[in-house]
N, C-alpha and C. Protein backbone atom coordinates (compact mmCIF):
# COMPACT_ATOMS: atom_id res chain seq x y z
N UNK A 1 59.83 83.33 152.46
CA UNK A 1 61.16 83.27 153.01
C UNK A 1 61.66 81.83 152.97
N UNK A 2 62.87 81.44 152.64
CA UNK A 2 63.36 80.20 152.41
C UNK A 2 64.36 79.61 153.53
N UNK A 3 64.10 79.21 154.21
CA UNK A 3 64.79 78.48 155.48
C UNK A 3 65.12 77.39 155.45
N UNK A 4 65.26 77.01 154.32
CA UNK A 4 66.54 75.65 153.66
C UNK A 4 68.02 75.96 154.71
N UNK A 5 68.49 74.91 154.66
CA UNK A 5 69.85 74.96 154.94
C UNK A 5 70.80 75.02 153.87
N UNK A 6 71.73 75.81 153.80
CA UNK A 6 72.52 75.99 152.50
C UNK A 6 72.94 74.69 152.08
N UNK A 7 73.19 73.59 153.21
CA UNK A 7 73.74 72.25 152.49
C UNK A 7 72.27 71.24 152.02
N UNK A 8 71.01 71.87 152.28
CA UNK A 8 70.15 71.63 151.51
C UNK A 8 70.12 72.18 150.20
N UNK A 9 69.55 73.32 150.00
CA UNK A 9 69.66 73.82 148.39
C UNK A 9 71.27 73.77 147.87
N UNK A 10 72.40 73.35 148.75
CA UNK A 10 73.57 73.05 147.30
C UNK A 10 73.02 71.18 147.16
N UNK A 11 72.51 70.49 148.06
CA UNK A 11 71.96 69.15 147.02
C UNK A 11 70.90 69.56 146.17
N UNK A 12 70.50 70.31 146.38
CA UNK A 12 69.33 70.62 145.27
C UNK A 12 69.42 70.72 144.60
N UNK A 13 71.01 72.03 143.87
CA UNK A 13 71.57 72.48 142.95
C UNK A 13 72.69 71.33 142.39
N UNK A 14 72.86 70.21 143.01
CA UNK A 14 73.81 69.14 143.02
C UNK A 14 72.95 68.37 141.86
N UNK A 15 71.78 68.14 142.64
CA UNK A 15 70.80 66.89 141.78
C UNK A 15 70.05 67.93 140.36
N UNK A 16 70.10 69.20 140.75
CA UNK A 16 69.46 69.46 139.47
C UNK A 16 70.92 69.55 138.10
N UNK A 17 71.91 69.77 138.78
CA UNK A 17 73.10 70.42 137.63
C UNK A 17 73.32 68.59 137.21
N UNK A 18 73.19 67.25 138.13
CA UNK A 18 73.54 65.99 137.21
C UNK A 18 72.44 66.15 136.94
N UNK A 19 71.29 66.18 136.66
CA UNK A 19 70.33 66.01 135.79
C UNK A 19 70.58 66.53 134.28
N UNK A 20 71.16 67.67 134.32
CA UNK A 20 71.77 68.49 133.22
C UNK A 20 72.65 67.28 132.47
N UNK A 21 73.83 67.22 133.77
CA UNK A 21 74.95 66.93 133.04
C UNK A 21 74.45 65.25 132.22
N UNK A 22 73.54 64.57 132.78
CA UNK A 22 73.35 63.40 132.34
C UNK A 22 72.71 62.98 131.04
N UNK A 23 71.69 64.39 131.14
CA UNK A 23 71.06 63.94 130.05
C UNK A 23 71.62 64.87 128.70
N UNK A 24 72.94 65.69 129.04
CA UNK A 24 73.35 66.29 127.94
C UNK A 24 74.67 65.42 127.01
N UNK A 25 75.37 64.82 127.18
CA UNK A 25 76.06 64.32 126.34
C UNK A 25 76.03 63.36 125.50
N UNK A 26 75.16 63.42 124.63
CA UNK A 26 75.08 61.85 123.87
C UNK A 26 76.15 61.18 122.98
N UNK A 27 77.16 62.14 123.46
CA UNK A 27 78.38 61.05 123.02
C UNK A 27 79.14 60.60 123.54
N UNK A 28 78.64 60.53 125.16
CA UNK A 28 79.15 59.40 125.80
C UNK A 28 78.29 57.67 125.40
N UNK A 29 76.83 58.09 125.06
CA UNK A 29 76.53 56.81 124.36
C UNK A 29 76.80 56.39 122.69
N UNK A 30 77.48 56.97 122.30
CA UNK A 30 77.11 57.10 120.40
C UNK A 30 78.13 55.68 120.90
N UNK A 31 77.98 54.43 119.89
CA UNK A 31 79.10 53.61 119.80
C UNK A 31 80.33 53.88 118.88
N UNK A 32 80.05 54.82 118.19
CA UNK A 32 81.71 54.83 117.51
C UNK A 32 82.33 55.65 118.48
N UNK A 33 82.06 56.29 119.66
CA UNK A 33 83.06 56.80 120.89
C UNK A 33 83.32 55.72 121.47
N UNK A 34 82.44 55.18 122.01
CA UNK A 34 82.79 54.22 122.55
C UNK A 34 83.66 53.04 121.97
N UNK A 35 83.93 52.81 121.17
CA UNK A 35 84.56 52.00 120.50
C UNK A 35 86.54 52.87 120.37
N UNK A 36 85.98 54.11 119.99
CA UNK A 36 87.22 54.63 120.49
C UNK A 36 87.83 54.64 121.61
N UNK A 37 87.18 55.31 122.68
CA UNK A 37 87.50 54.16 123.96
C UNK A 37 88.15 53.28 124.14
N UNK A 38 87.47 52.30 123.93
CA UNK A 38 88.24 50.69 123.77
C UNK A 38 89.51 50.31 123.34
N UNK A 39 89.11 50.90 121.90
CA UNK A 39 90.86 50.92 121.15
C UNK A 39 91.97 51.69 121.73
N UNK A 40 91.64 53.30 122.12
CA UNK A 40 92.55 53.86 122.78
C UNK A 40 93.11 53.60 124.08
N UNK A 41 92.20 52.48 124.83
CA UNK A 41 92.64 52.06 126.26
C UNK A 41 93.28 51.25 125.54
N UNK A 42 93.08 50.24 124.71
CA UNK A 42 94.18 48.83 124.17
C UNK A 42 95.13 49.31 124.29
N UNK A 43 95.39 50.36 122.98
CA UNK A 43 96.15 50.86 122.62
C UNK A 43 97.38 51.89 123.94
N UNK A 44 97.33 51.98 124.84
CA UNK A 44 97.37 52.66 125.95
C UNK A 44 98.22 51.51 126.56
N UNK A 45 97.49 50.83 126.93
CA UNK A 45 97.53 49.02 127.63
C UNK A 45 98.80 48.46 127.06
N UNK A 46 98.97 48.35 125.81
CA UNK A 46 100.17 47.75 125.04
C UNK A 46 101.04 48.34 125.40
N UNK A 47 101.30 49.80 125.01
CA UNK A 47 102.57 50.69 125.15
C UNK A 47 102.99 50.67 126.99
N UNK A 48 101.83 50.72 127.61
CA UNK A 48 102.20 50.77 129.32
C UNK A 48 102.78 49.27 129.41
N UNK A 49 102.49 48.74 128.84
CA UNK A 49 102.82 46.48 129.10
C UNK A 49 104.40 46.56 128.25
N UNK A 50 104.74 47.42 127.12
CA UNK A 50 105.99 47.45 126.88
C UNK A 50 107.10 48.30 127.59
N UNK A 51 106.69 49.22 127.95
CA UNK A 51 107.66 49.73 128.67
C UNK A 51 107.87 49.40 129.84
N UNK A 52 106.70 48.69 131.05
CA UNK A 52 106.72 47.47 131.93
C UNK A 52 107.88 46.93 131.91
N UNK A 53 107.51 46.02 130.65
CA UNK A 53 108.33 45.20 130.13
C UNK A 53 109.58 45.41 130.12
N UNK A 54 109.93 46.19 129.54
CA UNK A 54 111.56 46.79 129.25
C UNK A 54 112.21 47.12 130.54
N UNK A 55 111.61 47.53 131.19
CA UNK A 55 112.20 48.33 132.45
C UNK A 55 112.43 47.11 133.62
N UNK A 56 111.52 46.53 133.96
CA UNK A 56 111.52 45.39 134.68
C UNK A 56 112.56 44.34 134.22
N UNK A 57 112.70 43.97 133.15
CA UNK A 57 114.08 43.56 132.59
C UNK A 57 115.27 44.27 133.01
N UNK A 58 115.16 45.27 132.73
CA UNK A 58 116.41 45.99 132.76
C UNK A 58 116.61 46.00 134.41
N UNK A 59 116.09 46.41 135.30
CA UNK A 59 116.15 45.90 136.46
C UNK A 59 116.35 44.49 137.46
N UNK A 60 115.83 43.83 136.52
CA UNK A 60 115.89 42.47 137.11
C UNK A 60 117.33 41.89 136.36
N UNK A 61 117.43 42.31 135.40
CA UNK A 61 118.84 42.00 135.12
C UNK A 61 120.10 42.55 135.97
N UNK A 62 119.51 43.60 136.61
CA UNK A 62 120.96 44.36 137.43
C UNK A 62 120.83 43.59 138.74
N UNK A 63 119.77 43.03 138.55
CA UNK A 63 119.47 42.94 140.38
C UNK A 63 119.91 41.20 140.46
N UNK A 64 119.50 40.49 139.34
CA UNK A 64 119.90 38.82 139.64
C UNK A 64 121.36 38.72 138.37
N UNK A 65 121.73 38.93 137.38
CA UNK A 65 122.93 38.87 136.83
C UNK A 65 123.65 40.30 136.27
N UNK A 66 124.31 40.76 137.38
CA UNK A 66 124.60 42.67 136.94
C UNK A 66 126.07 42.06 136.37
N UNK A 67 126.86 41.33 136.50
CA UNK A 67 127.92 40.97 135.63
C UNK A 67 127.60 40.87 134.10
N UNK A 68 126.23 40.64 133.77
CA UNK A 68 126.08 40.62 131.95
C UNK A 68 125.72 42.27 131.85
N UNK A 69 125.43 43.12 132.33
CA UNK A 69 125.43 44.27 132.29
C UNK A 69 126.98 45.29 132.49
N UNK A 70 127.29 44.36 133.39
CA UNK A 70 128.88 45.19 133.69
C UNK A 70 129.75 44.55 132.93
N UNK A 71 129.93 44.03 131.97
CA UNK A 71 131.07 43.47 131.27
C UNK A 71 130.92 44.90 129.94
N UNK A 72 132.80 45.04 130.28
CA UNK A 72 133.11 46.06 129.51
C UNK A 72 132.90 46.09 128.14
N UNK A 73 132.11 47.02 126.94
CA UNK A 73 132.03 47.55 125.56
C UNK A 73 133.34 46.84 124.80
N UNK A 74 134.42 47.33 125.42
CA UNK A 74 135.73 46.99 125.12
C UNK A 74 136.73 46.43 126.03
N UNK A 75 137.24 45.16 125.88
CA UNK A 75 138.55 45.13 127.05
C UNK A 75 139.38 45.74 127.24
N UNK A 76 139.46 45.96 128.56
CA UNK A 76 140.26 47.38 129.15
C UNK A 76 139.74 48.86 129.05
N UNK A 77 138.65 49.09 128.55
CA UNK A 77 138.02 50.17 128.67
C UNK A 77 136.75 50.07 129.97
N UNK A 78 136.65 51.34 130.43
CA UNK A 78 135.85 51.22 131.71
C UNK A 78 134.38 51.27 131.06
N UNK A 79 134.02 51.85 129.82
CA UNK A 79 132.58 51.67 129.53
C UNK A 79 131.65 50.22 129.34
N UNK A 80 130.84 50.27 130.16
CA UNK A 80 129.86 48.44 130.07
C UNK A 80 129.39 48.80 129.56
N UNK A 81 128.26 47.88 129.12
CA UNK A 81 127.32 47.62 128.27
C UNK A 81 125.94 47.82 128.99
N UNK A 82 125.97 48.04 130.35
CA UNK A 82 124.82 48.67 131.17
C UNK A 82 124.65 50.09 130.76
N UNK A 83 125.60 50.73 129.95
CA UNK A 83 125.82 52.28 129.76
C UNK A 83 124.67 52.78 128.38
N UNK A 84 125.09 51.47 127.30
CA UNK A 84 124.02 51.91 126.10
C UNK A 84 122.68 51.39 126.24
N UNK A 85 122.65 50.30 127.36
CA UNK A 85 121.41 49.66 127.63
C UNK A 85 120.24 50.61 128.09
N UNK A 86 120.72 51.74 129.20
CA UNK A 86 120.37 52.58 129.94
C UNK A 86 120.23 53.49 128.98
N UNK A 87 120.90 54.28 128.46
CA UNK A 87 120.66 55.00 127.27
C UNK A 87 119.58 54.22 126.60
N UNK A 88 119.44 53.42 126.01
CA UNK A 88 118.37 52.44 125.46
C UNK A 88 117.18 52.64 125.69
N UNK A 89 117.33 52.71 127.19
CA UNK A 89 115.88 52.66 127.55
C UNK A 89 115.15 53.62 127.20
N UNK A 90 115.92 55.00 127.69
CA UNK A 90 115.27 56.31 127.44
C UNK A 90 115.24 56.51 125.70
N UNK A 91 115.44 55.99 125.35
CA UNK A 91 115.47 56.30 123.72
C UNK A 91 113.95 55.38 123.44
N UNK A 92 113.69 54.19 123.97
CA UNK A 92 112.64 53.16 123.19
C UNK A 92 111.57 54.29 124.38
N UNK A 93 111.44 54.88 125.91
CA UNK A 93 110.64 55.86 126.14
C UNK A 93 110.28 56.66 125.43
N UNK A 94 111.10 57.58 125.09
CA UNK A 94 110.63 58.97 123.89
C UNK A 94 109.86 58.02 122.83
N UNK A 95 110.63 57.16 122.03
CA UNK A 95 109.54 56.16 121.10
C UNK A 95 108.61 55.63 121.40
N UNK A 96 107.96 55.57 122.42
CA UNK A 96 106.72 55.09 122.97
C UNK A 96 106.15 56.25 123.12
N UNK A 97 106.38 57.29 123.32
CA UNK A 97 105.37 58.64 123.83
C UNK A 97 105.53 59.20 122.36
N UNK A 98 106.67 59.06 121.39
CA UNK A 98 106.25 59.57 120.04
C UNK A 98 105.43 58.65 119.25
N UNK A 99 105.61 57.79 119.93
CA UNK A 99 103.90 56.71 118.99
C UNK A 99 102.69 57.21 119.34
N UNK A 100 102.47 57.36 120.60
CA UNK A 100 101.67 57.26 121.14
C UNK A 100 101.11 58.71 120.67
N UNK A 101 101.83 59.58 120.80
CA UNK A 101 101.37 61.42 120.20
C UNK A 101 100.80 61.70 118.84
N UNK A 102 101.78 60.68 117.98
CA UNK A 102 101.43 60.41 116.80
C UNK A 102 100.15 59.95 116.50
N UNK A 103 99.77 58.91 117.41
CA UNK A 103 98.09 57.62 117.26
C UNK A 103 97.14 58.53 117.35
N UNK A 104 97.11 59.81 118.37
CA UNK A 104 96.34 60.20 119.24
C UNK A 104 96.11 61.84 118.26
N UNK A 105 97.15 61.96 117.49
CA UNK A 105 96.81 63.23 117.28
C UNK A 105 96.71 63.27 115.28
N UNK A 106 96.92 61.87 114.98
CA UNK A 106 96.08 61.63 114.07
C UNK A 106 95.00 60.64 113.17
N UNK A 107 94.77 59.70 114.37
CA UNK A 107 94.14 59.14 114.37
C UNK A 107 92.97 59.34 115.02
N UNK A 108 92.61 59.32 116.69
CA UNK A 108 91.62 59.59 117.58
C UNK A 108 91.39 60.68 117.16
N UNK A 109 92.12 62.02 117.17
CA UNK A 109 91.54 63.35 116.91
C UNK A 109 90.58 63.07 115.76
N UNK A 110 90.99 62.69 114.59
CA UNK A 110 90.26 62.56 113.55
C UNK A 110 89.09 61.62 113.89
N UNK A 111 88.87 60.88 114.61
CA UNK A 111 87.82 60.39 114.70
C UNK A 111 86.80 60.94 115.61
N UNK A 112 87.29 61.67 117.05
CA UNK A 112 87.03 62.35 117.65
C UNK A 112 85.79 63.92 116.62
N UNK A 113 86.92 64.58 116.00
CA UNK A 113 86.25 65.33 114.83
C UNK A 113 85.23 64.78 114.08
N UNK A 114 85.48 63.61 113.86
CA UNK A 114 84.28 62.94 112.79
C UNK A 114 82.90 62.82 113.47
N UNK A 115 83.36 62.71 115.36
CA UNK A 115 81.72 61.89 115.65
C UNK A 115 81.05 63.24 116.07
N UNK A 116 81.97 64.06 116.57
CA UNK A 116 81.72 65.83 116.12
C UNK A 116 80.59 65.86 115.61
N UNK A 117 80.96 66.08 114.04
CA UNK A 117 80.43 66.73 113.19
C UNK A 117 79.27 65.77 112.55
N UNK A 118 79.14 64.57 112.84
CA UNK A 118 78.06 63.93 112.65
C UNK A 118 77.96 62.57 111.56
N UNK A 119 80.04 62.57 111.32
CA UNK A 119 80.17 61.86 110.11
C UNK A 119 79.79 60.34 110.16
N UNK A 120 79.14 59.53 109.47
CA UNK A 120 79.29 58.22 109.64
C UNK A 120 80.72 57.29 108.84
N UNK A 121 81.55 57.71 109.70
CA UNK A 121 82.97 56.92 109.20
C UNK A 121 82.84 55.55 110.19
């Protein structure tokens, strides 16, 4: 008869299932994952540091000189130039997430597939 406490045998079942999980993936050590890794965080890192970038501008411009933003497209027309800027932004967004879809779904995948199947690329 087993008179464990259930929060005994679930550590039991805790330490035996990471034992599993630890010693089953060896492509968390292979270095060409890991190396993918790396590149795909860079790569990650840049696009998050540009759109940072862009946005924080675009904000800090409204917030310390909003007169170079509010000066009208045309004189005497009510449209500024804060109007295509803003538009702008969301346009260089979608272009950052269509780079980024693009890198990831033919580049990493393919390499991803390669360390798969056992290729030495």
């Amino acid at each position: 008869m087993n008179h464990s406490t259930p929060a005994a045998s679930a550590a039991a079942m805790n330490r035996e299932a990471l034992g599993k999980v630890a010693a089953a993936p060896p492509l968390l050590s292979d270095p060409r994952f890991l190396d993918l890794v790396r590149r795909r965080r860079a790569f990650t890192w840049s696009l998050t540091t540009a759109m940072l970038a862009i946005y924080f501008t675009f904000i800090l411009t409204l917030a310390f000189s909003p007169r170079l933003l509010g000066q009208p497209i045309v004189q005497g027309q009510p449209a500024t130039w804060g109007i295509p800027v803003g538009f702008g932004m969301f346009a260089v967004t979608f272009a950052l997430v269509a780079i980024y879809v693009f890198q990831a779904n033919s580049v990493y995948d393919a390499i991803v597939a390669a360390i798969r199947l056992g290729d030495d690329r």
